[in-house]
C-alpha atoms as a PDB file:
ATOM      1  CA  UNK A   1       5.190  -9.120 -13.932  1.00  0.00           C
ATOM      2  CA  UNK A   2       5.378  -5.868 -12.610  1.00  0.00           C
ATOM      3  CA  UNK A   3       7.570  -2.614 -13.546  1.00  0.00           C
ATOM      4  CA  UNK A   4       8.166   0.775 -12.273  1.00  0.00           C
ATOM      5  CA  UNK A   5       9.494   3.776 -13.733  1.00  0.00           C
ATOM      6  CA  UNK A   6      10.621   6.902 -11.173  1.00  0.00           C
ATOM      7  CA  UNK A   7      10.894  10.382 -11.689  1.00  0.00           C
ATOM      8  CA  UNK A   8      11.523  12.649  -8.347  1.00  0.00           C
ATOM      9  CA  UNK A   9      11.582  16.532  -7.606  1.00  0.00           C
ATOM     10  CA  UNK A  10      10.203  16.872 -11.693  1.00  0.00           C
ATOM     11  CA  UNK A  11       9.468  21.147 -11.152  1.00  0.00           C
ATOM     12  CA  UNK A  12       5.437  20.757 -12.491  1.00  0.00           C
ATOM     13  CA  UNK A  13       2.708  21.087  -9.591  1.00  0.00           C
ATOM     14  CA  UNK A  14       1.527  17.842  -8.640  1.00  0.00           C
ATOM     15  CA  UNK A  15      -2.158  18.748  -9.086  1.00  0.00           C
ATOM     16  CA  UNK A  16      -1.187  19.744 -12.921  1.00  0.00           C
ATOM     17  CA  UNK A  17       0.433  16.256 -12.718  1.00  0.00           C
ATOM     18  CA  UNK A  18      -2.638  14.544 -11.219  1.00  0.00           C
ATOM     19  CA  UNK A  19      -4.781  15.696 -14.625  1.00  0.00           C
ATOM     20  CA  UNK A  20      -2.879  14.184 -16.901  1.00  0.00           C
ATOM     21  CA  UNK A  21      -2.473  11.059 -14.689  1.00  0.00           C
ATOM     22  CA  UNK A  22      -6.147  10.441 -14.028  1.00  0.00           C
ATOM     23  CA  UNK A  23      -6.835  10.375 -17.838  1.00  0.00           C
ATOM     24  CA  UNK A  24      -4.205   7.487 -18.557  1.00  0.00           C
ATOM     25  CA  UNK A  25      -4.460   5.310 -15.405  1.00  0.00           C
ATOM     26  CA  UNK A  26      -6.017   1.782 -16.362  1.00  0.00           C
ATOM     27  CA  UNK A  27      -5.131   2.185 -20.266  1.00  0.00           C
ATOM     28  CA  UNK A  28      -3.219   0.242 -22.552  1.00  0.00           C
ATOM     29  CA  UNK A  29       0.171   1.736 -23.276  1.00  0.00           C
ATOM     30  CA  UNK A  30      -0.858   2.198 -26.907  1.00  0.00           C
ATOM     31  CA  UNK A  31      -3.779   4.183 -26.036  1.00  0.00           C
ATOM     32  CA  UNK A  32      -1.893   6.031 -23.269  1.00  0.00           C
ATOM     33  CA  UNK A  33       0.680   6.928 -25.545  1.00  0.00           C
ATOM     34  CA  UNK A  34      -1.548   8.295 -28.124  1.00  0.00           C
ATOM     35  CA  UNK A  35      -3.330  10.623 -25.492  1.00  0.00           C
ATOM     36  CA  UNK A  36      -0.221  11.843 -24.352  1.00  0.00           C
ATOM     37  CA  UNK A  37       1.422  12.608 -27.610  1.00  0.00           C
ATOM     38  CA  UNK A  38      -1.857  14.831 -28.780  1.00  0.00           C
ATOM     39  CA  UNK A  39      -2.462  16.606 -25.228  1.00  0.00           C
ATOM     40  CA  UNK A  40      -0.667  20.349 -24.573  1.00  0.00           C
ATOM     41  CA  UNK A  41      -0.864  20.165 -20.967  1.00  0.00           C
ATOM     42  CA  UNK A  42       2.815  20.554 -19.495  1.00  0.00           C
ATOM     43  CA  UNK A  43       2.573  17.395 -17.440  1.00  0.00           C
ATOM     44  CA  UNK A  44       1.619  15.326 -20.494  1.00  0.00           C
ATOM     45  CA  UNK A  45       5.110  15.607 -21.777  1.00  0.00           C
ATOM     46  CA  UNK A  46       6.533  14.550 -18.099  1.00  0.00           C
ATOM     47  CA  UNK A  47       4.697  11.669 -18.421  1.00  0.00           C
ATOM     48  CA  UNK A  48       5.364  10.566 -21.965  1.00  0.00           C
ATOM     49  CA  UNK A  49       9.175  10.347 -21.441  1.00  0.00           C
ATOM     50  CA  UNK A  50       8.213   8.325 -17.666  1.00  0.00           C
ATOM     51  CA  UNK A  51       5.772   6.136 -20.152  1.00  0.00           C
ATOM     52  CA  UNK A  52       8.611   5.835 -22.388  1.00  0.00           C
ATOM     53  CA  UNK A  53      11.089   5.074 -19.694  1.00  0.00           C
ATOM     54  CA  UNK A  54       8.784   2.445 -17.705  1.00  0.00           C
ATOM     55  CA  UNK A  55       8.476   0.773 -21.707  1.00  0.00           C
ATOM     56  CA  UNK A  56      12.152   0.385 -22.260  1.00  0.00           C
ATOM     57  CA  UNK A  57      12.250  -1.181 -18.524  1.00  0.00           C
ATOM     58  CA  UNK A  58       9.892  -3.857 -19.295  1.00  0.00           C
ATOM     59  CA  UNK A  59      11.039  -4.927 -22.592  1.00  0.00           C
ATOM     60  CA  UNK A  60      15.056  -4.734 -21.370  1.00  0.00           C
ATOM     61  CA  UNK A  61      14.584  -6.195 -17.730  1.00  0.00           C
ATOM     62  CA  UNK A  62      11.383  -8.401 -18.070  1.00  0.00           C
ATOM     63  CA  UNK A  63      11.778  -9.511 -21.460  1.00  0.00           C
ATOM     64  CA  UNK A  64       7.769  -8.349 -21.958  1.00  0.00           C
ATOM     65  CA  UNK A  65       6.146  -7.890 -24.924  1.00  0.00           C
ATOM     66  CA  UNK A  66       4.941  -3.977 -25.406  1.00  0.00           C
ATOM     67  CA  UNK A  67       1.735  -4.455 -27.031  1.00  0.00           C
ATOM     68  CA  UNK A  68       0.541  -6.380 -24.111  1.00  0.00           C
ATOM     69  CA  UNK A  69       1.662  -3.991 -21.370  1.00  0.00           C
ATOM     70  CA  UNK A  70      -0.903  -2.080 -19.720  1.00  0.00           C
ATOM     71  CA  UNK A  71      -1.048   0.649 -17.130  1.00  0.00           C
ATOM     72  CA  UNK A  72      -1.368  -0.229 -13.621  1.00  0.00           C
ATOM     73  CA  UNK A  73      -1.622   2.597 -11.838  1.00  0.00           C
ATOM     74  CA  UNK A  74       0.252   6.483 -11.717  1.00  0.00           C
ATOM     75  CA  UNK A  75       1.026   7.529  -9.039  1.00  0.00           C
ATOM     76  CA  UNK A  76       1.664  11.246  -8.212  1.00  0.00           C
ATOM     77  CA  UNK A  77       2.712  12.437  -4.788  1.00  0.00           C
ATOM     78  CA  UNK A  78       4.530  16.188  -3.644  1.00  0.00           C
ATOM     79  CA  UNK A  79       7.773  16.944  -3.889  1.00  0.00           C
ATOM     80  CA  UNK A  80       9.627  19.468  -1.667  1.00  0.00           C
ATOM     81  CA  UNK A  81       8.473  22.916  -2.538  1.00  0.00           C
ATOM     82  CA  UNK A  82      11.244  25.513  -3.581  1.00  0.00           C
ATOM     83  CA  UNK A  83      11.050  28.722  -1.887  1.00  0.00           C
ATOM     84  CA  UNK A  84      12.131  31.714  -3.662  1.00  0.00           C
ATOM     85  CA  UNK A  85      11.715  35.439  -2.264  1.00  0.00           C
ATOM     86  CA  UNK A  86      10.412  38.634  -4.527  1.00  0.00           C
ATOM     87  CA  UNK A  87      11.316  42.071  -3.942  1.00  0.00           C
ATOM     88  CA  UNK A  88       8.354  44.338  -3.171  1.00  0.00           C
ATOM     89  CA  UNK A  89       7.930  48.373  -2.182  1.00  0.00           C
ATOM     90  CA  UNK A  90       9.431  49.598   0.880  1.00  0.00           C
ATOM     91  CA  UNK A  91      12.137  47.461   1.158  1.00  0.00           C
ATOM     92  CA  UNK A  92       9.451  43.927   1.870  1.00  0.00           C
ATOM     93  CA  UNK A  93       9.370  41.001   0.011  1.00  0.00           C
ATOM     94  CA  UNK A  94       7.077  38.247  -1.008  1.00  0.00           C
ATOM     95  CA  UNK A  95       7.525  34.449  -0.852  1.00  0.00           C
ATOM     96  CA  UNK A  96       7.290  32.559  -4.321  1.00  0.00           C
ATOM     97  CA  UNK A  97       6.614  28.536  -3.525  1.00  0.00           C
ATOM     98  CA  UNK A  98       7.608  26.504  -6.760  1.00  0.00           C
ATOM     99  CA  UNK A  99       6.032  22.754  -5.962  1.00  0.00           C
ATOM    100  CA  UNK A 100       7.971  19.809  -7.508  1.00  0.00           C
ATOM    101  CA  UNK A 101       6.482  16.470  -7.816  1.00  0.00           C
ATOM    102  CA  UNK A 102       7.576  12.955  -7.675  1.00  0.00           C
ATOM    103  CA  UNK A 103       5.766  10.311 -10.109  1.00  0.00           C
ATOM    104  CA  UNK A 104       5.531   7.145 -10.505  1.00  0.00           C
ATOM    105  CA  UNK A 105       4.080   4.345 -13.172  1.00  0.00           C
ATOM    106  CA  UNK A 106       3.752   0.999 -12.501  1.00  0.00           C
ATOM    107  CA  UNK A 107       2.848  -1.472 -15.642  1.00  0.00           C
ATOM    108  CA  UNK A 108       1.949  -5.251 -15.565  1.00  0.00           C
ATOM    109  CA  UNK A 109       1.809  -7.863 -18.488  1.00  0.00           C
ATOM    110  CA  UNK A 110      -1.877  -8.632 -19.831  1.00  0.00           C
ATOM    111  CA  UNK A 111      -0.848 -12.246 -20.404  1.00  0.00           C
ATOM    112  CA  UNK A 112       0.684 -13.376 -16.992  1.00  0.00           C
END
C-alpha cells in the first residue's frame, strides 16, 4: 500500500532540494532517517519533518508497520518563484528571484 506526504511553496531552491532527495530515494525509512538527521544541508531538515509526516500517515491511515516501510520515490518539482526588487545607484533597481519548491514522498510496505 502506498502513501504520500505533500509539502508545497517550502522557500528552499528545488535543486538544493534535489541533493538531499537523490541520496534517500530507494532507502529504507530507518536508513533515510539516519542520513537525514546527521546531514547540515538546509533541505535535509525539509525533508525529515515530510519523512516524518509521510511515517505518521502510514501507520495512522494504513495501519503499516514502520520498520517495513521503504522509500518509493521523492519527488521534487518548482514552485512559483517570489520576486522581490533591490534598490541600486541612480535611482535603478535589481530583481531578487527567491524559488520555492513543492515535494513530495511516496512510501510502500515491503511485505504487501
Amino acid at each position: 500500500m502506498e502513501t504520500r506526504a505533500y509539502l508545497k511553496g517550502t522557500r528552499l531552491s528545488p535543486q538544493k532540494a534535489a541533493l538531499v532527495a537523490d541520496q534517500i530515494r530507494g532507502k529504507s525509512v530507518d536508513e533515510a532517517m539516519d542520513f537525514l538527521v546527521y546531514n547540515k544541508q538546509k533541505g535535509s531538515a525539509v525533508i525529515k519533518k515530510l519523512l516524518e509526516s509521510a511515517i505518521a500517515n502510514a501507520e495512522n491511515n494504513n495501519n503499516s508497520d514502520i520498520d517495513k516501510l521503504s522509500i518509493k520515490s521523492v519527488i521534487v518539482n518548482q514552485g512559483m518563484r517570489l520576486k522581490r526588487m533591490k534598490a541600486r545607484a541612480r535611482g535603478r533597481a535589481d530583481r531578487i528571484i527567491k524559488p520555492t519548491c513543492h515535494i513530495e514522498i511516496i512510501l510502500v510496505e515491503e511485505g504487501k
